[in-house]
PDB file of N, CA and C in Angstrom:
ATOM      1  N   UNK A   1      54.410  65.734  69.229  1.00  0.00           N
ATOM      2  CA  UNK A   1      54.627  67.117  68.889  1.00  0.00           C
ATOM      3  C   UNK A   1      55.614  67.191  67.720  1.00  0.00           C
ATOM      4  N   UNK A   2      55.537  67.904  66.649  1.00  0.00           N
ATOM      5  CA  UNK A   2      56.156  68.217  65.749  1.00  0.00           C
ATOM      6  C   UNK A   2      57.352  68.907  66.240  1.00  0.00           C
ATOM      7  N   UNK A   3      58.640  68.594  65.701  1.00  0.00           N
ATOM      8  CA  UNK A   3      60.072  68.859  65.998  1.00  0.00           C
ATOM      9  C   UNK A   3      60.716  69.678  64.751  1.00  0.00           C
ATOM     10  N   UNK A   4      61.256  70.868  64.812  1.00  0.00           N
ATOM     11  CA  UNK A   4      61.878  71.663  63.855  1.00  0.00           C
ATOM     12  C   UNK A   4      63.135  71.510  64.177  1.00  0.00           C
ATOM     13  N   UNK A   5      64.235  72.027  63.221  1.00  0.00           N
ATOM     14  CA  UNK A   5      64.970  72.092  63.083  1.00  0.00           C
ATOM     15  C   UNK A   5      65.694  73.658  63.281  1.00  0.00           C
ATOM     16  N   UNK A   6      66.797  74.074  63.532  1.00  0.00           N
ATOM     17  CA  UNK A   6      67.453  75.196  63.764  1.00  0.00           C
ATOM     18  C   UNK A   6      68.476  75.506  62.291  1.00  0.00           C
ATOM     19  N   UNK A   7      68.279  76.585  62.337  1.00  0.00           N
ATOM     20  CA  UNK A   7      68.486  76.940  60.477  1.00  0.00           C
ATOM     21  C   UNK A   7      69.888  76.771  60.751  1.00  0.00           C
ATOM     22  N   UNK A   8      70.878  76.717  59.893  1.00  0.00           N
ATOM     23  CA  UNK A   8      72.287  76.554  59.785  1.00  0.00           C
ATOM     24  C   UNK A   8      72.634  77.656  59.822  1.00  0.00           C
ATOM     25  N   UNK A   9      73.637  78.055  60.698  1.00  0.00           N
ATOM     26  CA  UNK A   9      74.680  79.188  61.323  1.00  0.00           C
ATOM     27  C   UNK A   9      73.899  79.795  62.448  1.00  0.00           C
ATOM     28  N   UNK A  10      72.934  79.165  62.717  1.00  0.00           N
ATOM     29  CA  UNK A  10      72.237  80.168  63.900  1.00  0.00           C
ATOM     30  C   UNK A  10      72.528  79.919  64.640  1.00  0.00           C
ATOM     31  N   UNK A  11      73.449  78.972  65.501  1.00  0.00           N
ATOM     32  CA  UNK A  11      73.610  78.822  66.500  1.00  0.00           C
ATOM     33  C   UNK A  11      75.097  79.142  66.494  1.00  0.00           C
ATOM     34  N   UNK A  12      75.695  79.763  65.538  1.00  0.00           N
ATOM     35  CA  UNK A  12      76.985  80.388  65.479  1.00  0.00           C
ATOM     36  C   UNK A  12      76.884  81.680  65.879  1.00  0.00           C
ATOM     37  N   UNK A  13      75.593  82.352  65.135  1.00  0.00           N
ATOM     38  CA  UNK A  13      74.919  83.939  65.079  1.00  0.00           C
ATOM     39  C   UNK A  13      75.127  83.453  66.558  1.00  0.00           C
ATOM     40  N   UNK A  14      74.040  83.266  67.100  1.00  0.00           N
ATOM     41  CA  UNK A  14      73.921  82.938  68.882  1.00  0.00           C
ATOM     42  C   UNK A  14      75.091  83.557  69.399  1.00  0.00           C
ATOM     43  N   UNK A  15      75.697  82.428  69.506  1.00  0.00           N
ATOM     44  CA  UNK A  15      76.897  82.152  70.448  1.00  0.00           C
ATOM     45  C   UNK A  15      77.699  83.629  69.862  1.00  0.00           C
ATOM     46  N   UNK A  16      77.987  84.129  68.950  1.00  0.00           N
ATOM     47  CA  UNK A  16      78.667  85.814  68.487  1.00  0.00           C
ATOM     48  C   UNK A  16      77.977  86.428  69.160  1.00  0.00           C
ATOM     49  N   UNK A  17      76.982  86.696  69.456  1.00  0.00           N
ATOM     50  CA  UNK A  17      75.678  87.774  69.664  1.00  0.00           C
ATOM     51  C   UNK A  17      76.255  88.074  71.100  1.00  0.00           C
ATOM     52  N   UNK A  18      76.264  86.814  72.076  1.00  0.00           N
ATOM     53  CA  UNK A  18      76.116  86.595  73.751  1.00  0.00           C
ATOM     54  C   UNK A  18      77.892  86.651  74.029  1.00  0.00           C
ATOM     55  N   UNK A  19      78.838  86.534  72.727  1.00  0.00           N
ATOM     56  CA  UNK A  19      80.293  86.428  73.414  1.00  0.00           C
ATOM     57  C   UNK A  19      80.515  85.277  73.506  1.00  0.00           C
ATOM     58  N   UNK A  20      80.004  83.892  73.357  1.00  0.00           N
ATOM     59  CA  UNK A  20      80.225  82.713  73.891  1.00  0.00           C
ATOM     60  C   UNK A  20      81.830  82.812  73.953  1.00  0.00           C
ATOM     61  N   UNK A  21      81.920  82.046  74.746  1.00  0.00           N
ATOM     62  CA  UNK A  21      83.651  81.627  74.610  1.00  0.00           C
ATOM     63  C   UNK A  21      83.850  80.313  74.936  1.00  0.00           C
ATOM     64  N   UNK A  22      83.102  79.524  75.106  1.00  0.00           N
ATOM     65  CA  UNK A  22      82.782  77.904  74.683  1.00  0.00           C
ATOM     66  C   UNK A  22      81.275  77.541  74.257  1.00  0.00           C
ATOM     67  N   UNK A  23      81.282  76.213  74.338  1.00  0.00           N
ATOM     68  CA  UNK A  23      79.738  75.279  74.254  1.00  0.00           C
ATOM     69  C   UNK A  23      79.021  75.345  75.497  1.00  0.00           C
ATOM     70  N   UNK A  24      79.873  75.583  76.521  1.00  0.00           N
ATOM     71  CA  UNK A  24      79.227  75.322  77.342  1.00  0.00           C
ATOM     72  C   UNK A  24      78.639  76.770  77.783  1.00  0.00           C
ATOM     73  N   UNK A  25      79.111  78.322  77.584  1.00  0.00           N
ATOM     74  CA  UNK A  25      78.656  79.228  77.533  1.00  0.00           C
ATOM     75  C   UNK A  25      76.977  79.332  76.989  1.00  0.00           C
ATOM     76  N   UNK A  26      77.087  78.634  75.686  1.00  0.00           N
ATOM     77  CA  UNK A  26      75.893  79.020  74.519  1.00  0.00           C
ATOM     78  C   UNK A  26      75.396  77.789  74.631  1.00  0.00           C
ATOM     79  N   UNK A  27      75.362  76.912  75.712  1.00  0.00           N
ATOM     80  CA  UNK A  27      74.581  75.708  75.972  1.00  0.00           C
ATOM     81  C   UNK A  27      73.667  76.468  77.032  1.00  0.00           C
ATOM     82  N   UNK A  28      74.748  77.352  78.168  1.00  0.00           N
ATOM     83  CA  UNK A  28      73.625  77.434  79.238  1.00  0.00           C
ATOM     84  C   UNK A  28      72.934  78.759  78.683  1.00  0.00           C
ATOM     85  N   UNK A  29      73.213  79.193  78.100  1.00  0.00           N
ATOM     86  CA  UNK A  29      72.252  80.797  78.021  1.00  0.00           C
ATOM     87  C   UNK A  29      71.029  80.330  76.961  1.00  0.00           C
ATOM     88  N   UNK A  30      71.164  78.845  76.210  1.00  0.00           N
ATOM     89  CA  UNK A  30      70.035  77.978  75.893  1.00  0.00           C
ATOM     90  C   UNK A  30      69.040  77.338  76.235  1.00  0.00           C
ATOM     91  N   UNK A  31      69.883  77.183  77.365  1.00  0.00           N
ATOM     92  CA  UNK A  31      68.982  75.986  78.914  1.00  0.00           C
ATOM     93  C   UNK A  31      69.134  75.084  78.140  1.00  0.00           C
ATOM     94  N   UNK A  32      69.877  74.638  77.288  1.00  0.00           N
ATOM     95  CA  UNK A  32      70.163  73.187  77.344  1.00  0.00           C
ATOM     96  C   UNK A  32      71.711  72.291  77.595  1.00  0.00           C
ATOM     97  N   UNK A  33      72.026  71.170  77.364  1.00  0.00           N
ATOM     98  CA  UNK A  33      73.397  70.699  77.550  1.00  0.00           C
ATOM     99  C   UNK A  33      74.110  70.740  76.864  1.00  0.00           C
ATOM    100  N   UNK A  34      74.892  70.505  76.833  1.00  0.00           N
ATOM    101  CA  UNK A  34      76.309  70.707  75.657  1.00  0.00           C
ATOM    102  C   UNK A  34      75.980  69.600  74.896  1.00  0.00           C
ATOM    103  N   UNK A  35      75.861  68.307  75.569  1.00  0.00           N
ATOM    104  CA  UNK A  35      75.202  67.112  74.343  1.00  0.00           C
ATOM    105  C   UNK A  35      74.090  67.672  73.023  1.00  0.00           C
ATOM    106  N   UNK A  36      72.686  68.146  74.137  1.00  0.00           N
ATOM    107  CA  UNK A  36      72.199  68.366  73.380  1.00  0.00           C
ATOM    108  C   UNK A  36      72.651  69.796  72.492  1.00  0.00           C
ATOM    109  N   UNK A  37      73.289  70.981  72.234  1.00  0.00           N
ATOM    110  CA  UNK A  37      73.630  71.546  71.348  1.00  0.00           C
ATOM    111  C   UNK A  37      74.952  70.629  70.129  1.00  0.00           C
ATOM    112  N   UNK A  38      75.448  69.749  70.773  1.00  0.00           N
ATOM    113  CA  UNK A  38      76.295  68.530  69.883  1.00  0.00           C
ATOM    114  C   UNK A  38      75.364  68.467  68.768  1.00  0.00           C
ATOM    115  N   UNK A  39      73.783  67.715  69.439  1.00  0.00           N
ATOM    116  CA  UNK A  39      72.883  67.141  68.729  1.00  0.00           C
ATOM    117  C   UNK A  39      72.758  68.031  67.568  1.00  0.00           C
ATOM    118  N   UNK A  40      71.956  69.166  67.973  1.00  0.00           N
ATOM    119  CA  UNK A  40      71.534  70.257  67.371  1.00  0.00           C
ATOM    120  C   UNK A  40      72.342  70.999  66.262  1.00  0.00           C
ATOM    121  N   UNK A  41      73.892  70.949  66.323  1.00  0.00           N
ATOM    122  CA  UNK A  41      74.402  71.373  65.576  1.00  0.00           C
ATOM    123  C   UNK A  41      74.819  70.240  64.256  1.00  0.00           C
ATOM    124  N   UNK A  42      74.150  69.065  64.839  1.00  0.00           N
ATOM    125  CA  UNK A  42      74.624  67.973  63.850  1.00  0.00           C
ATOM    126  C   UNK A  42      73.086  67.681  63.042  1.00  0.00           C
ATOM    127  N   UNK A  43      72.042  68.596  63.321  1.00  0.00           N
ATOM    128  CA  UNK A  43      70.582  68.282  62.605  1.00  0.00           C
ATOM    129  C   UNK A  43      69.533  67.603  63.389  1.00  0.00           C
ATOM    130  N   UNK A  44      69.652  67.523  64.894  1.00  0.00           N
ATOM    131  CA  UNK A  44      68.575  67.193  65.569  1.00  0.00           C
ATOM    132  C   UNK A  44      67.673  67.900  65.578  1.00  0.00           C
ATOM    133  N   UNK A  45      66.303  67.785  65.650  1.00  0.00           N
ATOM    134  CA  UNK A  45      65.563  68.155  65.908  1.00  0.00           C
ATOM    135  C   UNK A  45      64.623  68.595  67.299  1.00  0.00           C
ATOM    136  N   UNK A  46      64.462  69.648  67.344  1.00  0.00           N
ATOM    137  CA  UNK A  46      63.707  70.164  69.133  1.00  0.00           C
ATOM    138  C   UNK A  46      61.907  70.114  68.993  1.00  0.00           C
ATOM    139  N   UNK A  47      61.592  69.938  69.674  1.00  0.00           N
ATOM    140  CA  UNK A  47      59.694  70.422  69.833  1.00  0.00           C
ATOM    141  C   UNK A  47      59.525  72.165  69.655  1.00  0.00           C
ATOM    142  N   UNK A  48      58.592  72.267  69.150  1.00  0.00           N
ATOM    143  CA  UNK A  48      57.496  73.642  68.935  1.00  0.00           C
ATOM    144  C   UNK A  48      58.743  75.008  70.561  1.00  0.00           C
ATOM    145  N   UNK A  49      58.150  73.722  71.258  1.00  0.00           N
ATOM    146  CA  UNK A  49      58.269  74.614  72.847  1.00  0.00           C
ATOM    147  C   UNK A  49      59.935  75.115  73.425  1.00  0.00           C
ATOM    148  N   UNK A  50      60.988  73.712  72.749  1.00  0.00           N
ATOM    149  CA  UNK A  50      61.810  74.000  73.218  1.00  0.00           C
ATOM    150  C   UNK A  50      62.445  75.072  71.934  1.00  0.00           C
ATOM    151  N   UNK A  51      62.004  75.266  70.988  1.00  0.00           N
ATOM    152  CA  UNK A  51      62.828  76.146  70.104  1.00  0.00           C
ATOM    153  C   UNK A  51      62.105  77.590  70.336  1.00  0.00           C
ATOM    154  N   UNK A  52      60.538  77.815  70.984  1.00  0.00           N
ATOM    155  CA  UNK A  52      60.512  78.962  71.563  1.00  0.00           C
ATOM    156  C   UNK A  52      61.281  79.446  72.200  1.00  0.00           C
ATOM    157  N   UNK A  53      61.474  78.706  73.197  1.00  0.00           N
ATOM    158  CA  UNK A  53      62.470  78.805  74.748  1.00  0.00           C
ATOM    159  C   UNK A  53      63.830  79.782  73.936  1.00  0.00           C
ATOM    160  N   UNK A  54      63.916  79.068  73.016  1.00  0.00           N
ATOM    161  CA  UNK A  54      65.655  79.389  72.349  1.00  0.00           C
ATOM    162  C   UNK A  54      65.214  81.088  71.828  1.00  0.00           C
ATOM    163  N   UNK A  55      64.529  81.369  70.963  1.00  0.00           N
ATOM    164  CA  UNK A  55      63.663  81.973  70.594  1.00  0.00           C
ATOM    165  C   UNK A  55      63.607  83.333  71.305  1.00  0.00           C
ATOM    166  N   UNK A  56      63.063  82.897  72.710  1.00  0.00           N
ATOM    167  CA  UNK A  56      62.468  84.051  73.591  1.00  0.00           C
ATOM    168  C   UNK A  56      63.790  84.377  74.215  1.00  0.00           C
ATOM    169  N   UNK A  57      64.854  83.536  74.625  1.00  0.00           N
ATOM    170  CA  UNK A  57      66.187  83.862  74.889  1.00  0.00           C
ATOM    171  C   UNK A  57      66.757  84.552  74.498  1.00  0.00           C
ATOM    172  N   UNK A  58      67.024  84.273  72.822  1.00  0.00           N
ATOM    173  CA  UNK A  58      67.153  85.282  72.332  1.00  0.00           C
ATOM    174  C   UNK A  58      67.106  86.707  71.928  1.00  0.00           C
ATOM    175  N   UNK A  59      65.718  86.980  72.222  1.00  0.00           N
ATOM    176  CA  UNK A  59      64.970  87.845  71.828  1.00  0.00           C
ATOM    177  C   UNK A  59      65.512  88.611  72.956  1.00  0.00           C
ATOM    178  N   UNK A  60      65.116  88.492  74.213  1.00  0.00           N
ATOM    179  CA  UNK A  60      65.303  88.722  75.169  1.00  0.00           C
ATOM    180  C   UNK A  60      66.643  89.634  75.291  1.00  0.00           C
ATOM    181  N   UNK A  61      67.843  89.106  75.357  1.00  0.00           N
ATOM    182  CA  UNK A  61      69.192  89.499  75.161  1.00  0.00           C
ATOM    183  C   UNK A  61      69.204  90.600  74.114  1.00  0.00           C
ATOM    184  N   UNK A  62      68.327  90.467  72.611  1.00  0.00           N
ATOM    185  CA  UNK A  62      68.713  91.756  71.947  1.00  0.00           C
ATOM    186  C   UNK A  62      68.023  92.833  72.680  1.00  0.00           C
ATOM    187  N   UNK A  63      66.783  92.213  73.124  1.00  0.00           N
ATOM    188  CA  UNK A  63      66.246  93.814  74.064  1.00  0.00           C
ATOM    189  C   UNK A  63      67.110  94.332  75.114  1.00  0.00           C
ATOM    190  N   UNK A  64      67.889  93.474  75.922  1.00  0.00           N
ATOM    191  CA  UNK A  64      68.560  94.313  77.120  1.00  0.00           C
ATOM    192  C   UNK A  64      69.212  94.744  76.383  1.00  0.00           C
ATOM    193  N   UNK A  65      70.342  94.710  75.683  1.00  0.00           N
ATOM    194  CA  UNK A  65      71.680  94.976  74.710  1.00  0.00           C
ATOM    195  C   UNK A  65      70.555  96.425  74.636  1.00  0.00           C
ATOM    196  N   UNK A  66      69.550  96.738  73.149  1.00  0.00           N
ATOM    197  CA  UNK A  66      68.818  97.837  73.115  1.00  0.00           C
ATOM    198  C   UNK A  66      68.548  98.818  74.421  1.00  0.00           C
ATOM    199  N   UNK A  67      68.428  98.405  75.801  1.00  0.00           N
ATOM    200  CA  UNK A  67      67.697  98.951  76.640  1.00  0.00           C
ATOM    201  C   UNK A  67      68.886  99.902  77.471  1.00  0.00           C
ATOM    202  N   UNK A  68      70.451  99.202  76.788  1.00  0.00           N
ATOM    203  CA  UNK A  68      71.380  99.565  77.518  1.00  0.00           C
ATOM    204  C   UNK A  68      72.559 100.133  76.668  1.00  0.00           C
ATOM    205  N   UNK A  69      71.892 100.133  75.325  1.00  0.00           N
ATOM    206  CA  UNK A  69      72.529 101.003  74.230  1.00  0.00           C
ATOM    207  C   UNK A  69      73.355 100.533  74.071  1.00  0.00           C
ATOM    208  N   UNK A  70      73.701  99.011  73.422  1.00  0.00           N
ATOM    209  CA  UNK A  70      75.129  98.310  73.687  1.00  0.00           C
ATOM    210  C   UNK A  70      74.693  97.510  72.342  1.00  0.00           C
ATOM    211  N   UNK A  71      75.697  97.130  71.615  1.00  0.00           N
ATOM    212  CA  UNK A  71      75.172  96.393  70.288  1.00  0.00           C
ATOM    213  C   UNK A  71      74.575  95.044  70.685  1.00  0.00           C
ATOM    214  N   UNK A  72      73.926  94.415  69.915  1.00  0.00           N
ATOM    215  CA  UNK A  72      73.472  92.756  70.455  1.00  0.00           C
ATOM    216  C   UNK A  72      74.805  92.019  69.964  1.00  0.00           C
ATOM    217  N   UNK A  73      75.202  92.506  68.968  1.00  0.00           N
ATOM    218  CA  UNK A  73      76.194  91.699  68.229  1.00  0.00           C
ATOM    219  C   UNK A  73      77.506  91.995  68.268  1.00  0.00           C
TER     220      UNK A  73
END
């Protein structure tokens, strides 16, 4: 499976968006580990499926934020 990459600062955007207040905050609201966001922030690469996952997470969170009249960011 072809593996993409996560654009640079997006996983900063992220973690602002949700409040993170560590790695390990904006690891789990990722579903992944703190290693692997290590990885990720150093240029690893994820599959098609797991950067949906990140993706739909995302997405997800700006809709409740919208649904509850609260900024995403």
């Amino acid at each position: 499976m072809k593996e993409v990459q996560i654009k640079p600062g997006a996983l900063d955007e992220i973690a602002n968006m949700i409040d993170a207040k560590s790695d390990a905050d904006l690891a789990g609201f990722l579903g992944i580990t703190e290693k692997q966001l290590e990885s990720l922030r150093y240029g690893a690469g994820l599959d098609i499926l797991q950067a949906a996952e990140i993706v739909k997470r995302r997405e997800a969170h700006i809709r409740a934020a919208e649904l509850l009249n609260r900024p995403a960011a």
